[in-house]
ModelCIF file with pLDDT and N, C-alpha, C, O atoms, coordinates in Angstrom:
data_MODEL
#
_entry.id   MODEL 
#
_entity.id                         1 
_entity.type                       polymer 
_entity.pdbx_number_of_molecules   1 
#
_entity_poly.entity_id                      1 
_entity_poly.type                           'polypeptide(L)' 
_entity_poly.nstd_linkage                   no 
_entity_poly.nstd_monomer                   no 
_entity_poly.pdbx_seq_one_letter_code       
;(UNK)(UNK)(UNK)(UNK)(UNK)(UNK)(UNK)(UNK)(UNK)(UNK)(UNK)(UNK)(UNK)(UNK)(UNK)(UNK)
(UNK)(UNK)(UNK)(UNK)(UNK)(UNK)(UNK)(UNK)(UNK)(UNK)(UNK)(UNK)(UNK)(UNK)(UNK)
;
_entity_poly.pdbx_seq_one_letter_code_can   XXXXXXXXXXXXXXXXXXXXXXXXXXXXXXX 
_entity_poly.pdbx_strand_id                 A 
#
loop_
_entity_poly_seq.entity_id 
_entity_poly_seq.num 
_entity_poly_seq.mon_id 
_entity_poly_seq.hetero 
1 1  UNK n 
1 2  UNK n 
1 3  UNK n 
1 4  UNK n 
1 5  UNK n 
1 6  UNK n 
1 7  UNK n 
1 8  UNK n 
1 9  UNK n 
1 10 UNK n 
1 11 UNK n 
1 12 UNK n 
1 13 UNK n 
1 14 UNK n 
1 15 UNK n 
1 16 UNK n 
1 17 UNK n 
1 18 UNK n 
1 19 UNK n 
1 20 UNK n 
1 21 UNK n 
1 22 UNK n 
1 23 UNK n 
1 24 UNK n 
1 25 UNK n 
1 26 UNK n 
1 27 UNK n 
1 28 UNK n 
1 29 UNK n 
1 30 UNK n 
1 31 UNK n 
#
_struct_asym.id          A 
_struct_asym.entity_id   1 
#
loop_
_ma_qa_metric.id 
_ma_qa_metric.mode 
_ma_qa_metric.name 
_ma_qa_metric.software_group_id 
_ma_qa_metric.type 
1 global pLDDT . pLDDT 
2 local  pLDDT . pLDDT 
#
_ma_qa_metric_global.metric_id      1 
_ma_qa_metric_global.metric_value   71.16 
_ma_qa_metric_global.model_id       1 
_ma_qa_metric_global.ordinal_id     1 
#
loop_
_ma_qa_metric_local.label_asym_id 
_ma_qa_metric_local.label_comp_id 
_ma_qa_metric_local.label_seq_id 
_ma_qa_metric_local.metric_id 
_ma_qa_metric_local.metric_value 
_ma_qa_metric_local.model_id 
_ma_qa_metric_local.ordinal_id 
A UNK 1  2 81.00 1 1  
A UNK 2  2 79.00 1 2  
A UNK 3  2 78.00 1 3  
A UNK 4  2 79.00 1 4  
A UNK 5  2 79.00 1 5  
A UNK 6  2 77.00 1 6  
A UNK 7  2 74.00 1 7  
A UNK 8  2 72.00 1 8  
A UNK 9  2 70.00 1 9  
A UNK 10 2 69.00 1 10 
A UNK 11 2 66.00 1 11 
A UNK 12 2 61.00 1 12 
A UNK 13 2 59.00 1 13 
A UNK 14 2 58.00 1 14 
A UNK 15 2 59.00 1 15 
A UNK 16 2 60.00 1 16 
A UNK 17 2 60.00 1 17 
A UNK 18 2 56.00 1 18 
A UNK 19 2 55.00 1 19 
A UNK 20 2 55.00 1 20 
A UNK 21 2 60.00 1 21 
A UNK 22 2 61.00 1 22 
A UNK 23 2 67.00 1 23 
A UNK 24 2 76.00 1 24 
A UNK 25 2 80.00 1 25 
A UNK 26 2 83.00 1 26 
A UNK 27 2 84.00 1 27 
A UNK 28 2 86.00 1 28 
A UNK 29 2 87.00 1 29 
A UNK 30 2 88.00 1 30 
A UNK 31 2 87.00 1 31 
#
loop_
_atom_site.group_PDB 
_atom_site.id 
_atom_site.type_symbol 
_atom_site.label_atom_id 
_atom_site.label_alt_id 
_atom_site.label_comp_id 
_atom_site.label_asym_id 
_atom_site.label_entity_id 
_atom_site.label_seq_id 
_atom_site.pdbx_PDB_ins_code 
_atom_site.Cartn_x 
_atom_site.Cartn_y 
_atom_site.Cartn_z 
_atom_site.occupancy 
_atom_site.B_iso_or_equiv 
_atom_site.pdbx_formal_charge 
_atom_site.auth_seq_id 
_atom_site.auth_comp_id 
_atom_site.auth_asym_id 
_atom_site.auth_atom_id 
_atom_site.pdbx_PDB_model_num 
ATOM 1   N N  . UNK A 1 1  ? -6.506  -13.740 5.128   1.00 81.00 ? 1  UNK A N  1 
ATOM 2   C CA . UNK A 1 1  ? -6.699  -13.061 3.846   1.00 81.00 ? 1  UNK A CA 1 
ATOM 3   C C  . UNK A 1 1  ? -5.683  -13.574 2.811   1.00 81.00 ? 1  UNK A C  1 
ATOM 4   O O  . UNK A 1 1  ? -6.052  -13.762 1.652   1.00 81.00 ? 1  UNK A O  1 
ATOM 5   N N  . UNK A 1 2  ? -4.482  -13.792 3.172   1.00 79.00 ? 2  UNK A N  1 
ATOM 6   C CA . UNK A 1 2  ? -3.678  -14.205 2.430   1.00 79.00 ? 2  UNK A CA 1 
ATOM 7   C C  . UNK A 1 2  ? -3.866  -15.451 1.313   1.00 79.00 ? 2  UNK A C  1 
ATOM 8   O O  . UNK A 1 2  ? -3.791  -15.361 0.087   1.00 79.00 ? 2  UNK A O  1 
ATOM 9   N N  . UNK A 1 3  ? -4.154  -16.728 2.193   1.00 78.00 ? 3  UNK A N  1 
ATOM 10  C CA . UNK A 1 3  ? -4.398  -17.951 1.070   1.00 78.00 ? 3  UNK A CA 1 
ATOM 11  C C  . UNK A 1 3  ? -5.193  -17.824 -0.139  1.00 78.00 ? 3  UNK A C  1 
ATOM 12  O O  . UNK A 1 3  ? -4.844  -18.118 -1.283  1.00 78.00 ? 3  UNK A O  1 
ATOM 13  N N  . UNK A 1 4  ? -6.503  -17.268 0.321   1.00 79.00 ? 4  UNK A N  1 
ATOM 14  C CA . UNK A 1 4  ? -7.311  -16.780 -0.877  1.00 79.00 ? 4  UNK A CA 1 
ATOM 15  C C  . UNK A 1 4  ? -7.382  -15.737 -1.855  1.00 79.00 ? 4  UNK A C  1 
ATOM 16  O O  . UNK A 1 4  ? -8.289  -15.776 -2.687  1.00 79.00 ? 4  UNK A O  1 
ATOM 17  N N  . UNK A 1 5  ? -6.411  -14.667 -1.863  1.00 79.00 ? 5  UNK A N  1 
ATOM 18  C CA . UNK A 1 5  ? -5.492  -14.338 -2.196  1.00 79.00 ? 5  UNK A CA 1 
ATOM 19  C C  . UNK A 1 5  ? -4.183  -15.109 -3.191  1.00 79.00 ? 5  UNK A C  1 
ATOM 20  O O  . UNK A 1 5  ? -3.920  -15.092 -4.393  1.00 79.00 ? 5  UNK A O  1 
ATOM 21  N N  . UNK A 1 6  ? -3.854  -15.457 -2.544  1.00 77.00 ? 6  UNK A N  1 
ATOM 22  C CA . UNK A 1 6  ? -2.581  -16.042 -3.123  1.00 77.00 ? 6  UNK A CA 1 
ATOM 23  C C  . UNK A 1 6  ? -2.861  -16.739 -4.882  1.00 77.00 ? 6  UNK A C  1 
ATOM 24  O O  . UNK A 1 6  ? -2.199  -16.423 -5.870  1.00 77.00 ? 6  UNK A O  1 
ATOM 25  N N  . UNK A 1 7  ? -3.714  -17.469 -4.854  1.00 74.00 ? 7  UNK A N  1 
ATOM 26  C CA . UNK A 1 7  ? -4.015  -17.471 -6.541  1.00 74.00 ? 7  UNK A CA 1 
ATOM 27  C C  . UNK A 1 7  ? -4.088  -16.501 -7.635  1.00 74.00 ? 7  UNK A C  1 
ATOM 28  O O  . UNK A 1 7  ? -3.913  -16.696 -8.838  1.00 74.00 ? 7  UNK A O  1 
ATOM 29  N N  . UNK A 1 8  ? -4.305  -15.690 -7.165  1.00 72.00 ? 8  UNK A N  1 
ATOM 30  C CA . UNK A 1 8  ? -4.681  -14.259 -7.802  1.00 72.00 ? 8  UNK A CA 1 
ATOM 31  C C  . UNK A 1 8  ? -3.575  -13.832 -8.190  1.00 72.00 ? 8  UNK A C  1 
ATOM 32  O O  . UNK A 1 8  ? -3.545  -13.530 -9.383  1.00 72.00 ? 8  UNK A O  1 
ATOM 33  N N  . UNK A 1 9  ? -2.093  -13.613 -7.273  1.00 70.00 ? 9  UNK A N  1 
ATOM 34  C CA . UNK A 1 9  ? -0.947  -13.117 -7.135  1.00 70.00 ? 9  UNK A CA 1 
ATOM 35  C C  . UNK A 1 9  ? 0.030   -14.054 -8.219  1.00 70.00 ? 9  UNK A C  1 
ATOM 36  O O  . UNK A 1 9  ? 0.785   -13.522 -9.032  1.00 70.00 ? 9  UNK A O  1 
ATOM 37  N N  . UNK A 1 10 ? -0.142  -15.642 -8.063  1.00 69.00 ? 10 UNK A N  1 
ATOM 38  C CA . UNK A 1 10 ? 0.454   -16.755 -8.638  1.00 69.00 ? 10 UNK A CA 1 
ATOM 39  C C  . UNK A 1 10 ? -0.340  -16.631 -10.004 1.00 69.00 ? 10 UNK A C  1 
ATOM 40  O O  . UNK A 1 10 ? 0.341   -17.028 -10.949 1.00 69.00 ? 10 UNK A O  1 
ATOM 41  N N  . UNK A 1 11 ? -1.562  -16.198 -10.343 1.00 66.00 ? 11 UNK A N  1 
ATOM 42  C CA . UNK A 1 11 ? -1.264  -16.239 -12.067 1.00 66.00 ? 11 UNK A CA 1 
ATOM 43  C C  . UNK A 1 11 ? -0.777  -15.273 -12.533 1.00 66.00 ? 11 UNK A C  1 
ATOM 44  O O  . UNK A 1 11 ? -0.195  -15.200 -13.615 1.00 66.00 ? 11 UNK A O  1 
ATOM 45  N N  . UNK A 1 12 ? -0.966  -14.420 -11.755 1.00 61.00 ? 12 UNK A N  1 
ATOM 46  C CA . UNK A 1 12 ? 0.366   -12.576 -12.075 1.00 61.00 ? 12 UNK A CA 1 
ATOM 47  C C  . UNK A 1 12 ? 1.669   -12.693 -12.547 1.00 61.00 ? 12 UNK A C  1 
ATOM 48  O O  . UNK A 1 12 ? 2.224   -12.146 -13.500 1.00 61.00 ? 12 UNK A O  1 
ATOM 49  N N  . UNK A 1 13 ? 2.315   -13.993 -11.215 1.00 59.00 ? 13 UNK A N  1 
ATOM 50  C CA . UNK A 1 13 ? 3.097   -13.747 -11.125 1.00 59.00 ? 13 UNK A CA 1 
ATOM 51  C C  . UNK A 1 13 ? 3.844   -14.742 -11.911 1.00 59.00 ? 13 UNK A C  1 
ATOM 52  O O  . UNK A 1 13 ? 4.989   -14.405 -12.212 1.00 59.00 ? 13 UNK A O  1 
ATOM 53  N N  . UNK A 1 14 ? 3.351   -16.147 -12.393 1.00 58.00 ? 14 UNK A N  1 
ATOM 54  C CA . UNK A 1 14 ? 3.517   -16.890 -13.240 1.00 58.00 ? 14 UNK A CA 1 
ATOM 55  C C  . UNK A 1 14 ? 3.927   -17.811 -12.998 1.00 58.00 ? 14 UNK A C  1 
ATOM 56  O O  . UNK A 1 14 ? 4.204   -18.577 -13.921 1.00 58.00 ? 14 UNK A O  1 
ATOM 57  N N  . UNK A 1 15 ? 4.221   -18.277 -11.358 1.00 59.00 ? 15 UNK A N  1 
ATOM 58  C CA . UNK A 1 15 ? 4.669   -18.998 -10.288 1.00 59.00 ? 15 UNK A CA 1 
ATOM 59  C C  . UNK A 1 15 ? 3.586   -19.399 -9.661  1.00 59.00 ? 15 UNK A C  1 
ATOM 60  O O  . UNK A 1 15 ? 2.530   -18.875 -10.015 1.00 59.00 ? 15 UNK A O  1 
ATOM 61  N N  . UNK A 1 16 ? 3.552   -20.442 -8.555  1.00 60.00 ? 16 UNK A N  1 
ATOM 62  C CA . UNK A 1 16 ? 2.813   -20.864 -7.741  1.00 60.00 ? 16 UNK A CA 1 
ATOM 63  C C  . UNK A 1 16 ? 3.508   -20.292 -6.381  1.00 60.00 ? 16 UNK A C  1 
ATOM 64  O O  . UNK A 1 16 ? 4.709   -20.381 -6.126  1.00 60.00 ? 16 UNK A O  1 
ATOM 65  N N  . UNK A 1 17 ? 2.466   -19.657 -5.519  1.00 60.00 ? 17 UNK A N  1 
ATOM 66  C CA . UNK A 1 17 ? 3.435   -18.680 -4.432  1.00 60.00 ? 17 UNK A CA 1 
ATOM 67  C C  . UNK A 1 17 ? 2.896   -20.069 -3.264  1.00 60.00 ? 17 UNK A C  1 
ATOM 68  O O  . UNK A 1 17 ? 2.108   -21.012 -3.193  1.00 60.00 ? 17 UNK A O  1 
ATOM 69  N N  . UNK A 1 18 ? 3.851   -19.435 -2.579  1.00 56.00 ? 18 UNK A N  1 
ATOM 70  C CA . UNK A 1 18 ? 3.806   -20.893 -0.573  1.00 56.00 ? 18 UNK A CA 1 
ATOM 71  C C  . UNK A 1 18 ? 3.806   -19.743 0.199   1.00 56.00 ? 18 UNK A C  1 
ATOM 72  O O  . UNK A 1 18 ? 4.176   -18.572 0.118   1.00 56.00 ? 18 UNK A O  1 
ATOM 73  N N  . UNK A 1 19 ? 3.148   -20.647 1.133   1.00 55.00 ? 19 UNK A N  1 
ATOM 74  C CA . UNK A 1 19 ? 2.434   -20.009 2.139   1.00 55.00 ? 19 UNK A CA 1 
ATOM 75  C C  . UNK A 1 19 ? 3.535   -19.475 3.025   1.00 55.00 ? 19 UNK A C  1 
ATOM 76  O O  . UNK A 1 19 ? 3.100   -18.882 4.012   1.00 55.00 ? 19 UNK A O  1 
ATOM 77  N N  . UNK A 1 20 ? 4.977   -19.540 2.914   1.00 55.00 ? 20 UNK A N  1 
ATOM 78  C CA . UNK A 1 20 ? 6.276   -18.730 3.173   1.00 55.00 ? 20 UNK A CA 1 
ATOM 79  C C  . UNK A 1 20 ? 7.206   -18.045 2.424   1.00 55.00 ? 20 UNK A C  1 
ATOM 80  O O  . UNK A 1 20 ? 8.337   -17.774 2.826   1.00 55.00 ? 20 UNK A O  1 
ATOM 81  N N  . UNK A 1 21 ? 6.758   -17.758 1.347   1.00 60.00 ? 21 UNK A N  1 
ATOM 82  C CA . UNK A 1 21 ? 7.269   -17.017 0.287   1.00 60.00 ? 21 UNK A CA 1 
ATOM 83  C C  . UNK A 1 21 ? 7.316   -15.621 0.842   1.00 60.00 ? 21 UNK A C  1 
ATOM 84  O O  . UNK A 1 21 ? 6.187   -15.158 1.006   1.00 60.00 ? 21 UNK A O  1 
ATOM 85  N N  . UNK A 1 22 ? 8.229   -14.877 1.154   1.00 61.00 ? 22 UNK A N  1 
ATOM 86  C CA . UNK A 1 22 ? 8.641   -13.561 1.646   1.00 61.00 ? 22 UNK A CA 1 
ATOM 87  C C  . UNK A 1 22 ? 8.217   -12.713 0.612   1.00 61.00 ? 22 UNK A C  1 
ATOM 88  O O  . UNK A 1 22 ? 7.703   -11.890 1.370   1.00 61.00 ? 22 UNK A O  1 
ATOM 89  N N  . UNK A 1 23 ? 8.077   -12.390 -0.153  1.00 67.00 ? 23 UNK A N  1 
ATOM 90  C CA . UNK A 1 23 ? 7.561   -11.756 -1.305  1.00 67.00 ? 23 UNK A CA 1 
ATOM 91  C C  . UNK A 1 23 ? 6.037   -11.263 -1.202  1.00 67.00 ? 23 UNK A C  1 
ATOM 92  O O  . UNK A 1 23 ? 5.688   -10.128 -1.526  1.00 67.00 ? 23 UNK A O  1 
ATOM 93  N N  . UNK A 1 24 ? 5.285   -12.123 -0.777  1.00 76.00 ? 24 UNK A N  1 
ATOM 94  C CA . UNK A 1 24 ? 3.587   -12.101 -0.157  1.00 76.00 ? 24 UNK A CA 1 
ATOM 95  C C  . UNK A 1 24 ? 3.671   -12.218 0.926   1.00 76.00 ? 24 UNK A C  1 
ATOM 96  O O  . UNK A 1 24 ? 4.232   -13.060 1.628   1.00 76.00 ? 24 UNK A O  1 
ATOM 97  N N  . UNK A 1 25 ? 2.769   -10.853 1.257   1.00 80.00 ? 25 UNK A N  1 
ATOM 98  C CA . UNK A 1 25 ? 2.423   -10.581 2.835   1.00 80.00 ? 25 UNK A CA 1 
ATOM 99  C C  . UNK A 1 25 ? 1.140   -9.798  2.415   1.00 80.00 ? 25 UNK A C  1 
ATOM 100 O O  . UNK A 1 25 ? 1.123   -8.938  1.534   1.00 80.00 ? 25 UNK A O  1 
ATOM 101 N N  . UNK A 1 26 ? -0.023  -10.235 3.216   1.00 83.00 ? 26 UNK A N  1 
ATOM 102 C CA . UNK A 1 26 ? -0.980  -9.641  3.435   1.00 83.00 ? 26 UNK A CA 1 
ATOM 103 C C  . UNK A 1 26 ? -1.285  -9.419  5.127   1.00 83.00 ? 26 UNK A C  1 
ATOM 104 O O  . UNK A 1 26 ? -1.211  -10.358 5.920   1.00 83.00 ? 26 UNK A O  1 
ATOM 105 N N  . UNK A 1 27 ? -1.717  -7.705  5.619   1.00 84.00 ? 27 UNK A N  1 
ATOM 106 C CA . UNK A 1 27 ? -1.927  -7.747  6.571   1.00 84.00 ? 27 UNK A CA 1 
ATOM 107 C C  . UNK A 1 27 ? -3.447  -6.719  6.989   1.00 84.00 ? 27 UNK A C  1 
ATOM 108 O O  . UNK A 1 27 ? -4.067  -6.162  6.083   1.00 84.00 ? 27 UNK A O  1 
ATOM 109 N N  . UNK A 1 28 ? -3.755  -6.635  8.034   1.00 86.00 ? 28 UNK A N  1 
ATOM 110 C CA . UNK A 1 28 ? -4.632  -5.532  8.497   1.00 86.00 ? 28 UNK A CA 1 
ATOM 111 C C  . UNK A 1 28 ? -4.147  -4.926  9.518   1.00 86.00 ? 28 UNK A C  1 
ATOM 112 O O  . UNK A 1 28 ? -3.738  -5.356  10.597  1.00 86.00 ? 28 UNK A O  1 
ATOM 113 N N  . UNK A 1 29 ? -4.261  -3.435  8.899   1.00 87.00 ? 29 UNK A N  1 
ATOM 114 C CA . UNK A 1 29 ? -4.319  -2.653  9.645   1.00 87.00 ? 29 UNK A CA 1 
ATOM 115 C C  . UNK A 1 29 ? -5.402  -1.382  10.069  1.00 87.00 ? 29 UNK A C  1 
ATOM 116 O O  . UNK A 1 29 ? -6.378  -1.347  9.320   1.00 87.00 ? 29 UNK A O  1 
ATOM 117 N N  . UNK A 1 30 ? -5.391  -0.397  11.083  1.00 88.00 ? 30 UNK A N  1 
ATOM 118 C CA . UNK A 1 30 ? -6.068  0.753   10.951  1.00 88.00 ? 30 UNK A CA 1 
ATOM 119 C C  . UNK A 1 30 ? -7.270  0.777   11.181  1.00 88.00 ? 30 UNK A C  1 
ATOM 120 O O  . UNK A 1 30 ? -8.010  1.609   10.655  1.00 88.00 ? 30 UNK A O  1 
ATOM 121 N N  . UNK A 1 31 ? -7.795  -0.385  12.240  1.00 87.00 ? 31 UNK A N  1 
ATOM 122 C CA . UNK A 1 31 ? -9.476  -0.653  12.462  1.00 87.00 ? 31 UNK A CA 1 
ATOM 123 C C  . UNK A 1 31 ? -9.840  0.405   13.168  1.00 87.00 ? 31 UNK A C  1 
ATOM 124 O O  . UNK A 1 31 ? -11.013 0.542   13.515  1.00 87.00 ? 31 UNK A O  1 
#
């Protein structure tokens, strides 16, 4: 979920985010 994601977050955020950037975390939970 994260990568495709991550564009969305990077024009927000005004940066280009990496795929280890501590700042972004996407997870699932609660199935």
């Amino acid at each position: 979920f994260q990568e495709p994601l991550k564009n969305i977050f990077s024009l927000a955020l005004g940066r280009q985010l990496t795929n280890g950037d501590a700042s972004f975390m996407v997870q699932m939970k609660d199935l």
